[in-house]
PDB file of N, CA and C in Angstrom:
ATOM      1  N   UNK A   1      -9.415  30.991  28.646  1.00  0.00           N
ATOM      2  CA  UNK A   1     -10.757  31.157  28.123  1.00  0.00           C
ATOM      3  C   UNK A   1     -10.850  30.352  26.821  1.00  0.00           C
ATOM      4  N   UNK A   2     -12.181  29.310  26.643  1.00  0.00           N
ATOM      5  CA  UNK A   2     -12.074  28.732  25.592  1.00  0.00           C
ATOM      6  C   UNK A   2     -13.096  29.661  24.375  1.00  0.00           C
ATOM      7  N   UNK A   3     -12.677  28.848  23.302  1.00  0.00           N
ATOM      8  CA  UNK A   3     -13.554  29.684  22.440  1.00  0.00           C
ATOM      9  C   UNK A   3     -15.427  29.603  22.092  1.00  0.00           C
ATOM     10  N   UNK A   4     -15.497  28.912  23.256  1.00  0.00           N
ATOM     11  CA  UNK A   4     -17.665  29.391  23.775  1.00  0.00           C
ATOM     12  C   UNK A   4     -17.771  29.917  24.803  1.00  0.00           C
ATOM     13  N   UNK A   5     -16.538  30.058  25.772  1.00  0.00           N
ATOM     14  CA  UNK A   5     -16.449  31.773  26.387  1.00  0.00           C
ATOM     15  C   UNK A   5     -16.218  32.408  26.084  1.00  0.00           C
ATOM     16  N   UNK A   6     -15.444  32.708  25.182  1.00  0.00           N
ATOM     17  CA  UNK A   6     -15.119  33.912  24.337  1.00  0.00           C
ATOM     18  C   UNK A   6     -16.002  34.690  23.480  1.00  0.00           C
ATOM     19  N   UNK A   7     -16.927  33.676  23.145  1.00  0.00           N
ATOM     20  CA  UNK A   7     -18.148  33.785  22.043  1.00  0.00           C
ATOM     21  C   UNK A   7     -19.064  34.466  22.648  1.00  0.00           C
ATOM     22  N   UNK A   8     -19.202  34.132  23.891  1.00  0.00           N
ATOM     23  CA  UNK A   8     -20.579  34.791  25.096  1.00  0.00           C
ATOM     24  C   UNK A   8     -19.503  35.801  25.115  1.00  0.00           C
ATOM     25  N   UNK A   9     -18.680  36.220  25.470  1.00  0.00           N
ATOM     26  CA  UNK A   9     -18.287  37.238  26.291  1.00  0.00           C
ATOM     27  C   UNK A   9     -17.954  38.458  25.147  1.00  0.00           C
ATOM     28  N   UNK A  10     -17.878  38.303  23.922  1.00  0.00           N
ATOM     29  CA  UNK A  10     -17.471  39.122  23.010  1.00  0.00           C
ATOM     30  C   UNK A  10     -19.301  39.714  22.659  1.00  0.00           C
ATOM     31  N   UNK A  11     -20.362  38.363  22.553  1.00  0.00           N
ATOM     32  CA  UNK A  11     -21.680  38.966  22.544  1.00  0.00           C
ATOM     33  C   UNK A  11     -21.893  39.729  23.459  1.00  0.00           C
ATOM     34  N   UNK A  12     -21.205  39.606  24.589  1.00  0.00           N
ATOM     35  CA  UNK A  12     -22.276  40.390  25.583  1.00  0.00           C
ATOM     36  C   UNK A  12     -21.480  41.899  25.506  1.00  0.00           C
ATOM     37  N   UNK A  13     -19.925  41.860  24.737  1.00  0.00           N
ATOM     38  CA  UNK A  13     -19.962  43.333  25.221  1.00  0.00           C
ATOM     39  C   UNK A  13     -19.824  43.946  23.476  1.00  0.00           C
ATOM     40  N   UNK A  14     -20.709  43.247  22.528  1.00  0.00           N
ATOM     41  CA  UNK A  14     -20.815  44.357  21.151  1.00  0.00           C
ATOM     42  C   UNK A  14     -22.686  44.294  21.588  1.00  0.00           C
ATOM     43  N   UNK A  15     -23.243  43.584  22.623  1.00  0.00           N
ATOM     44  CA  UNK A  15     -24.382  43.523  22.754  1.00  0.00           C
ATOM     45  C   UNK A  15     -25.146  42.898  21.806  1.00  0.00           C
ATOM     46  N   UNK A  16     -25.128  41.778  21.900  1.00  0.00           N
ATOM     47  CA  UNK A  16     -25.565  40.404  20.471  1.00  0.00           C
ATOM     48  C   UNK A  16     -26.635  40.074  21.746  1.00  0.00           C
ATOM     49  N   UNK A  17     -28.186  39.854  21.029  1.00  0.00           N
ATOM     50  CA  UNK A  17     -28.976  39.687  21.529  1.00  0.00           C
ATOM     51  C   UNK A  17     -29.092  38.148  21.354  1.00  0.00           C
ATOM     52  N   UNK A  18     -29.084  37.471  20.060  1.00  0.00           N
ATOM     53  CA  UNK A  18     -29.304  36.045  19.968  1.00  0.00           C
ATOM     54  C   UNK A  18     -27.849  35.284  19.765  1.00  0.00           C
ATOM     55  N   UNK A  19     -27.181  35.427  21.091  1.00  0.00           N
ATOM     56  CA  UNK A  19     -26.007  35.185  20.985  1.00  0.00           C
ATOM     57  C   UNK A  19     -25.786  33.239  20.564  1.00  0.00           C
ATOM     58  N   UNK A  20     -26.576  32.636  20.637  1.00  0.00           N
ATOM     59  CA  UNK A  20     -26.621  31.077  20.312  1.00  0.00           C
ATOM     60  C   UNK A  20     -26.705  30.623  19.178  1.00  0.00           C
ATOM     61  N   UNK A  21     -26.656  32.244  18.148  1.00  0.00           N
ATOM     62  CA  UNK A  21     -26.845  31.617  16.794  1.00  0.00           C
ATOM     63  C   UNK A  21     -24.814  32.299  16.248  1.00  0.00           C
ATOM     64  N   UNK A  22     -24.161  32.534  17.346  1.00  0.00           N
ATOM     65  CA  UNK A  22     -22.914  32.624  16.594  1.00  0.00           C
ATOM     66  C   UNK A  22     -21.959  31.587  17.027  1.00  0.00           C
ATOM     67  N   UNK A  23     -21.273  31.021  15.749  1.00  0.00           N
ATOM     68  CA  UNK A  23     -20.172  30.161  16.303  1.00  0.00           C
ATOM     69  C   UNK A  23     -18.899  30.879  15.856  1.00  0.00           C
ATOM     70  N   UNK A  24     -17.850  30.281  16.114  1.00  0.00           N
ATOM     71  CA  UNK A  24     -16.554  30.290  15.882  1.00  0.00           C
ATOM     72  C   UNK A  24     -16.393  31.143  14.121  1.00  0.00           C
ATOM     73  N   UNK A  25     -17.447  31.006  13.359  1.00  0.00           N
ATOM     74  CA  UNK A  25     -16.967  30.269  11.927  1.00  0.00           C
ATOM     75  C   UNK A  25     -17.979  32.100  11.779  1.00  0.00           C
ATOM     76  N   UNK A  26     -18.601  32.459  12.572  1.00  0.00           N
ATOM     77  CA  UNK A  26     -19.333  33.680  12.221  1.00  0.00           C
ATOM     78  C   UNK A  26     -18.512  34.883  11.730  1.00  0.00           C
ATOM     79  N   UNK A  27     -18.964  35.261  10.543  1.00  0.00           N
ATOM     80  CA  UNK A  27     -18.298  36.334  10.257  1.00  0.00           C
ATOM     81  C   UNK A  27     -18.827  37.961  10.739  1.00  0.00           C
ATOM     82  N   UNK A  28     -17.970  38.410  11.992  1.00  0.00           N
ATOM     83  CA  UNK A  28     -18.263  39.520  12.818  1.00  0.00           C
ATOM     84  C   UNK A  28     -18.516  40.671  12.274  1.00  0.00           C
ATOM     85  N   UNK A  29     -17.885  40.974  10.942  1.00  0.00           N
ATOM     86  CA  UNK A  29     -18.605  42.031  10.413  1.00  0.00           C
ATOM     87  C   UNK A  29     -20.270  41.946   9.609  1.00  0.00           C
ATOM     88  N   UNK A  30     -20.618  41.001   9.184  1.00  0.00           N
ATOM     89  CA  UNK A  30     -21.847  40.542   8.673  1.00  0.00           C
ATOM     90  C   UNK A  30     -22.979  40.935   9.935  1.00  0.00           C
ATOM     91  N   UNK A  31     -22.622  40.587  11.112  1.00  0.00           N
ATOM     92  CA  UNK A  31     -23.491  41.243  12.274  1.00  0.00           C
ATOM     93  C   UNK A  31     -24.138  42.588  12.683  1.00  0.00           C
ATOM     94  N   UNK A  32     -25.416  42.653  12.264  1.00  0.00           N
ATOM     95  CA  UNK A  32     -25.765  43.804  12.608  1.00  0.00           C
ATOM     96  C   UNK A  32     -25.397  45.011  13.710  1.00  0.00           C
ATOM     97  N   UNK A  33     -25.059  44.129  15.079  1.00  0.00           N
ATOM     98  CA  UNK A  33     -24.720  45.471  16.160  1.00  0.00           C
ATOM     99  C   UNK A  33     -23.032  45.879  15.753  1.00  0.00           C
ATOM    100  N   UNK A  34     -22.541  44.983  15.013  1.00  0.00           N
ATOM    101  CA  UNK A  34     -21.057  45.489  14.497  1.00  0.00           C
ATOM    102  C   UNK A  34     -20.839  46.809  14.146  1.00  0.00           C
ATOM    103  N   UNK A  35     -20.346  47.957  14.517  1.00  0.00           N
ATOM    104  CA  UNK A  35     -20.319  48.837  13.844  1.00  0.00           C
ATOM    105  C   UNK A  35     -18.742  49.590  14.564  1.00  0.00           C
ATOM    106  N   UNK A  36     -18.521  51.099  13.787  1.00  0.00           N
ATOM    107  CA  UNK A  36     -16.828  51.336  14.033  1.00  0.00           C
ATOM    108  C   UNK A  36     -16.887  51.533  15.768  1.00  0.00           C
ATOM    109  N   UNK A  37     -17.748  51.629  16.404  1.00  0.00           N
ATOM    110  CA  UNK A  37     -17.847  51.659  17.889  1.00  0.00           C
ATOM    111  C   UNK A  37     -18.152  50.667  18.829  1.00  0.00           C
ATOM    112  N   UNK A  38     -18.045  49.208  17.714  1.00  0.00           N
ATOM    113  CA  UNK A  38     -17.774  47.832  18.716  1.00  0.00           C
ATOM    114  C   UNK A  38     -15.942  47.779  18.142  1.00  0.00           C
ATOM    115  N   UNK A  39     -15.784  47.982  16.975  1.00  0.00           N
ATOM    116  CA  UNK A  39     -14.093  48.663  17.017  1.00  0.00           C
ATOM    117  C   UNK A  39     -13.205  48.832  18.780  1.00  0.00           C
ATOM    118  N   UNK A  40     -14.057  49.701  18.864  1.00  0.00           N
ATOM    119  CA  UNK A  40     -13.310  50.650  20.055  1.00  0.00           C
ATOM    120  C   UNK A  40     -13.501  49.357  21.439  1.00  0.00           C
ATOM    121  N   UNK A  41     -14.594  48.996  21.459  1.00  0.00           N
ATOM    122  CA  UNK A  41     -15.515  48.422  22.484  1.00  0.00           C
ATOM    123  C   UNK A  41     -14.122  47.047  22.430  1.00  0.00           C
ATOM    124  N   UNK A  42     -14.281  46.190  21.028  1.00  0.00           N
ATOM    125  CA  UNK A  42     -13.304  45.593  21.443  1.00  0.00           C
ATOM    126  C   UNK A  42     -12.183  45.135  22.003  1.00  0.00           C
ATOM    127  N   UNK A  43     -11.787  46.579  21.324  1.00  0.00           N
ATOM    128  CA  UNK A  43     -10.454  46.913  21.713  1.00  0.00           C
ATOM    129  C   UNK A  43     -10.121  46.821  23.150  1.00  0.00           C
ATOM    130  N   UNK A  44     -10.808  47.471  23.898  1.00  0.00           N
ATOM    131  CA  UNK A  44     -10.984  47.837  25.213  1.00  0.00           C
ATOM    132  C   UNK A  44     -10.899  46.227  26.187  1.00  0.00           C
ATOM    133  N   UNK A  45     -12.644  45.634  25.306  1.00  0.00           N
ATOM    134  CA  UNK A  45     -11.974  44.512  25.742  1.00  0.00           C
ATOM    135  C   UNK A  45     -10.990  43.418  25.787  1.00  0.00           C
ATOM    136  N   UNK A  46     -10.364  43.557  24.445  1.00  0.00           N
ATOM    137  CA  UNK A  46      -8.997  42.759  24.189  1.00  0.00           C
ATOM    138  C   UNK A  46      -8.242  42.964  25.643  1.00  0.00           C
ATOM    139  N   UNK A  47      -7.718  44.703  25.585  1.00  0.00           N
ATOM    140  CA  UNK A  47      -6.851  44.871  27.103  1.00  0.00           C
ATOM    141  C   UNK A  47      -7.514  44.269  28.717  1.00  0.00           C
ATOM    142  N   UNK A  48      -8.979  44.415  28.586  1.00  0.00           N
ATOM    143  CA  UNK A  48      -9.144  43.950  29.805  1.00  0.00           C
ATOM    144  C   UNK A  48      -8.887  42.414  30.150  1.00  0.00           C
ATOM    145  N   UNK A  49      -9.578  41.956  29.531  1.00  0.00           N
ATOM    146  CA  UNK A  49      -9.924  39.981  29.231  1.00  0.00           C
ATOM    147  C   UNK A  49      -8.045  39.735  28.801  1.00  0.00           C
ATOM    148  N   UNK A  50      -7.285  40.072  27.846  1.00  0.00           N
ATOM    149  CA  UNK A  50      -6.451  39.413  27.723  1.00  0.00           C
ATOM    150  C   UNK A  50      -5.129  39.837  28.034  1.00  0.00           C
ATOM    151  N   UNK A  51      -5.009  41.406  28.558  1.00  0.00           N
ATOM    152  CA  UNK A  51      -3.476  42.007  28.047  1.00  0.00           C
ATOM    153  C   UNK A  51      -3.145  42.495  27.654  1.00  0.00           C
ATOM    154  N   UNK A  52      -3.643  42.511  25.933  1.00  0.00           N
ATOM    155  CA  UNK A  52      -3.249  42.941  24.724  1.00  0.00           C
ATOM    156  C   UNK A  52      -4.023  44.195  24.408  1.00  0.00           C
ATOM    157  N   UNK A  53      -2.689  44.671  23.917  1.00  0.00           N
ATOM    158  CA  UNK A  53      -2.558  46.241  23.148  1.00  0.00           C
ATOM    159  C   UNK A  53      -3.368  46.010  21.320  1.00  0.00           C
ATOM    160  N   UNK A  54      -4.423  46.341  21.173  1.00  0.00           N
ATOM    161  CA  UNK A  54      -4.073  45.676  19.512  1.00  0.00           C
ATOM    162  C   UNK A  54      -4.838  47.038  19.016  1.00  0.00           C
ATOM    163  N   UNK A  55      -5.025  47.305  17.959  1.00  0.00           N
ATOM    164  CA  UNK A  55      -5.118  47.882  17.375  1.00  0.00           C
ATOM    165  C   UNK A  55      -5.938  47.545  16.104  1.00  0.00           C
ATOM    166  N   UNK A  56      -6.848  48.878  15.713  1.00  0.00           N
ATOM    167  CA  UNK A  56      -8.165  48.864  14.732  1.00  0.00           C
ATOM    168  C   UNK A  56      -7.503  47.812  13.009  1.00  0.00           C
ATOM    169  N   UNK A  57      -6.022  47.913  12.813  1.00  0.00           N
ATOM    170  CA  UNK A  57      -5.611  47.232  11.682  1.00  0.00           C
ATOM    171  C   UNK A  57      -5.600  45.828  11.993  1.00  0.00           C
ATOM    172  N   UNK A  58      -5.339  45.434  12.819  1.00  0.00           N
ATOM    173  CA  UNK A  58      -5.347  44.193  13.391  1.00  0.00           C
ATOM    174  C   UNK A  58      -6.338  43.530  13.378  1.00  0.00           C
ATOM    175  N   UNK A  59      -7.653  43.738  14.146  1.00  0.00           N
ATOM    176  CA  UNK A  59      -9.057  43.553  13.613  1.00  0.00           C
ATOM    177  C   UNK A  59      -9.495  43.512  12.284  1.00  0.00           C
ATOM    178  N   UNK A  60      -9.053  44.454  11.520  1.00  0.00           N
ATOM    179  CA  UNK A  60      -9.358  44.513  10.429  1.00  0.00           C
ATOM    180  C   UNK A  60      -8.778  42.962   9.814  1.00  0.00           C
ATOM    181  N   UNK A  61      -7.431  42.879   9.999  1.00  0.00           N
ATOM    182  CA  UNK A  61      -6.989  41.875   9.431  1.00  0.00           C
ATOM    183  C   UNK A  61      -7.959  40.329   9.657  1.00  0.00           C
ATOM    184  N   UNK A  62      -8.771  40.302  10.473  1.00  0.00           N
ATOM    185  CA  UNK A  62      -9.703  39.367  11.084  1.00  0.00           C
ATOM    186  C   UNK A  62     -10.759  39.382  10.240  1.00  0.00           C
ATOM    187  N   UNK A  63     -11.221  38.418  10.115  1.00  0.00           N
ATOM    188  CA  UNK A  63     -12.650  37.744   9.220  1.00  0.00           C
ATOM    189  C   UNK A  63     -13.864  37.279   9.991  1.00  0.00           C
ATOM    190  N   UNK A  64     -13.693  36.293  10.995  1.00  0.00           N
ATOM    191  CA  UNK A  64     -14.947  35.496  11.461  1.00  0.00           C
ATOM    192  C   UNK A  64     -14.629  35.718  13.307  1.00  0.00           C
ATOM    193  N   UNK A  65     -15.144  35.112  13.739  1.00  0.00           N
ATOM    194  CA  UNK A  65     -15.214  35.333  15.553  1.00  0.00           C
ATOM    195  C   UNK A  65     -13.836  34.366  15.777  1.00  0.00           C
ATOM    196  N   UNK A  66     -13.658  33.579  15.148  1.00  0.00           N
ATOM    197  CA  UNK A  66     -12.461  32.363  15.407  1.00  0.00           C
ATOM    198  C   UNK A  66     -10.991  33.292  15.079  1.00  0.00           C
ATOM    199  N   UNK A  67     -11.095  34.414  14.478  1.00  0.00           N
ATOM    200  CA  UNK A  67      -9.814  35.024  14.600  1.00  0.00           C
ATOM    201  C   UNK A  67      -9.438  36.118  15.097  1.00  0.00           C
ATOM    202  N   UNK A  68     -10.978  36.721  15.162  1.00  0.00           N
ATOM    203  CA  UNK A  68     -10.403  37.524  16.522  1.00  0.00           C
ATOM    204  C   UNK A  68     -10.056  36.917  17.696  1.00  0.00           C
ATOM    205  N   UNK A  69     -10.259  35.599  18.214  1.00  0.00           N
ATOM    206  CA  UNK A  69      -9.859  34.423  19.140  1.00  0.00           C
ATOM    207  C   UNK A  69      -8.542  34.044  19.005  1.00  0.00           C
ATOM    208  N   UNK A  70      -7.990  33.896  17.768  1.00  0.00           N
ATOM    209  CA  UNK A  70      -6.682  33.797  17.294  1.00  0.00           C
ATOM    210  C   UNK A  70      -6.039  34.660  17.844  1.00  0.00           C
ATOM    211  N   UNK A  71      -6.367  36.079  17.868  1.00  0.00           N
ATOM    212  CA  UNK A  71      -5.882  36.994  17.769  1.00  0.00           C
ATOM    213  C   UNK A  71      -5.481  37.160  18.994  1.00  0.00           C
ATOM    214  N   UNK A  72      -6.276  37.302  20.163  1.00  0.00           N
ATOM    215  CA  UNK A  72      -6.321  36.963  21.551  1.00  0.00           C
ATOM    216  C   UNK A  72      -5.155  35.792  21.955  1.00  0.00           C
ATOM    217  N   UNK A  73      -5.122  35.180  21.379  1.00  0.00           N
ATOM    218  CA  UNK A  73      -4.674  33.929  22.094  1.00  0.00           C
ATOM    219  C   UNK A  73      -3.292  33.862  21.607  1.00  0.00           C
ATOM    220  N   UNK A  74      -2.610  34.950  20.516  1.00  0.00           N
ATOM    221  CA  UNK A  74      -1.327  34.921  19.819  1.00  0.00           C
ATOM    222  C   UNK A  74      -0.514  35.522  20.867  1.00  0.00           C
TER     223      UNK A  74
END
Protein backbone atom coordinates (compact mmCIF):
# COMPACT_ATOMS: atom_id res chain seq x y z
CA UNK A 1 0.00 0.00 0.00
CA UNK A 2 1.39 3.32 -1.03
CA UNK A 3 1.10 6.34 0.92
CA UNK A 4 -2.30 7.93 -1.25
CA UNK A 5 -3.78 4.62 -0.32
CA UNK A 6 -3.12 4.80 2.85
CA UNK A 7 -4.32 8.41 3.02
CA UNK A 8 -7.91 7.35 1.52
CA UNK A 9 -8.05 4.43 3.55
CA UNK A 10 -7.12 5.91 7.00
CA UNK A 11 -9.92 8.87 5.85
CA UNK A 12 -12.39 6.60 5.24
CA UNK A 13 -12.14 4.71 8.48
CA UNK A 14 -11.63 8.02 11.15
CA UNK A 15 -14.46 9.21 8.58
CA UNK A 16 -12.69 12.44 6.90
CA UNK A 17 -15.23 13.91 4.76
CA UNK A 18 -12.86 16.21 2.55
CA UNK A 19 -10.40 13.65 2.32
CA UNK A 20 -8.34 15.57 -0.80
CA UNK A 21 -7.35 18.21 1.38
CA UNK A 22 -4.93 15.70 3.47
CA UNK A 23 -1.47 14.87 2.48
CA UNK A 24 1.28 12.94 3.89
CA UNK A 25 2.62 16.16 5.79
CA UNK A 26 -1.08 16.52 7.66
CA UNK A 27 -0.95 16.69 11.11
CA UNK A 28 -3.70 13.94 12.35
CA UNK A 29 -4.32 15.31 15.50
CA UNK A 30 -5.17 18.97 14.23
CA UNK A 31 -8.24 17.10 12.44
CA UNK A 32 -11.43 17.59 13.63
CA UNK A 33 -13.03 13.86 13.45
CA UNK A 34 -9.68 12.87 15.42
CA UNK A 35 -10.68 12.06 18.67
CA UNK A 36 -9.56 9.15 21.62
CA UNK A 37 -12.07 6.80 19.58
CA UNK A 38 -10.28 7.10 16.11
CA UNK A 39 -7.34 5.92 18.76
CA UNK A 40 -9.10 2.66 19.02
CA UNK A 41 -10.51 2.75 15.32
CA UNK A 42 -6.93 2.90 14.25
CA UNK A 43 -5.67 0.62 16.03
CA UNK A 44 -8.00 -1.92 14.80
CA UNK A 45 -7.14 -0.86 11.56
CA UNK A 46 -3.37 -1.07 11.86
CA UNK A 47 -4.15 -5.11 12.69
CA UNK A 48 -6.44 -5.50 9.87
CA UNK A 49 -4.63 -3.58 6.75
CA UNK A 50 -1.16 -4.43 8.12
CA UNK A 51 -0.52 -7.15 10.93
CA UNK A 52 0.52 -5.03 13.46
CA UNK A 53 -0.11 -5.11 17.13
CA UNK A 54 0.58 -1.32 18.10
CA UNK A 55 -0.49 0.36 20.66
CA UNK A 56 -2.16 3.96 21.89
CA UNK A 57 1.85 5.10 22.93
CA UNK A 58 2.98 4.43 19.69
CA UNK A 59 0.52 6.69 17.95
CA UNK A 60 1.10 9.02 20.27
CA UNK A 61 4.67 8.99 19.39
CA UNK A 62 3.36 10.04 15.70
CA UNK A 63 2.85 13.66 14.48
CA UNK A 64 1.46 13.95 10.83
CA UNK A 65 -0.33 11.09 8.50
CA UNK A 66 3.35 10.27 7.03
CA UNK A 67 4.18 8.58 10.37
CA UNK A 68 1.60 6.86 11.21
CA UNK A 69 2.60 5.36 7.53
CA UNK A 70 6.03 4.96 8.94
CA UNK A 71 4.68 3.30 11.50
CA UNK A 72 2.82 0.74 9.39
CA UNK A 73 5.44 0.10 7.17
CA UNK A 74 8.29 -0.49 10.15
Amino acid sequence: MDIKEFILKFAEEIEIENQEDLTPDTVFRDLEEWSSLSVMVFIAFADENFGKQIGDKQIAECNTIQDLYNLMKA
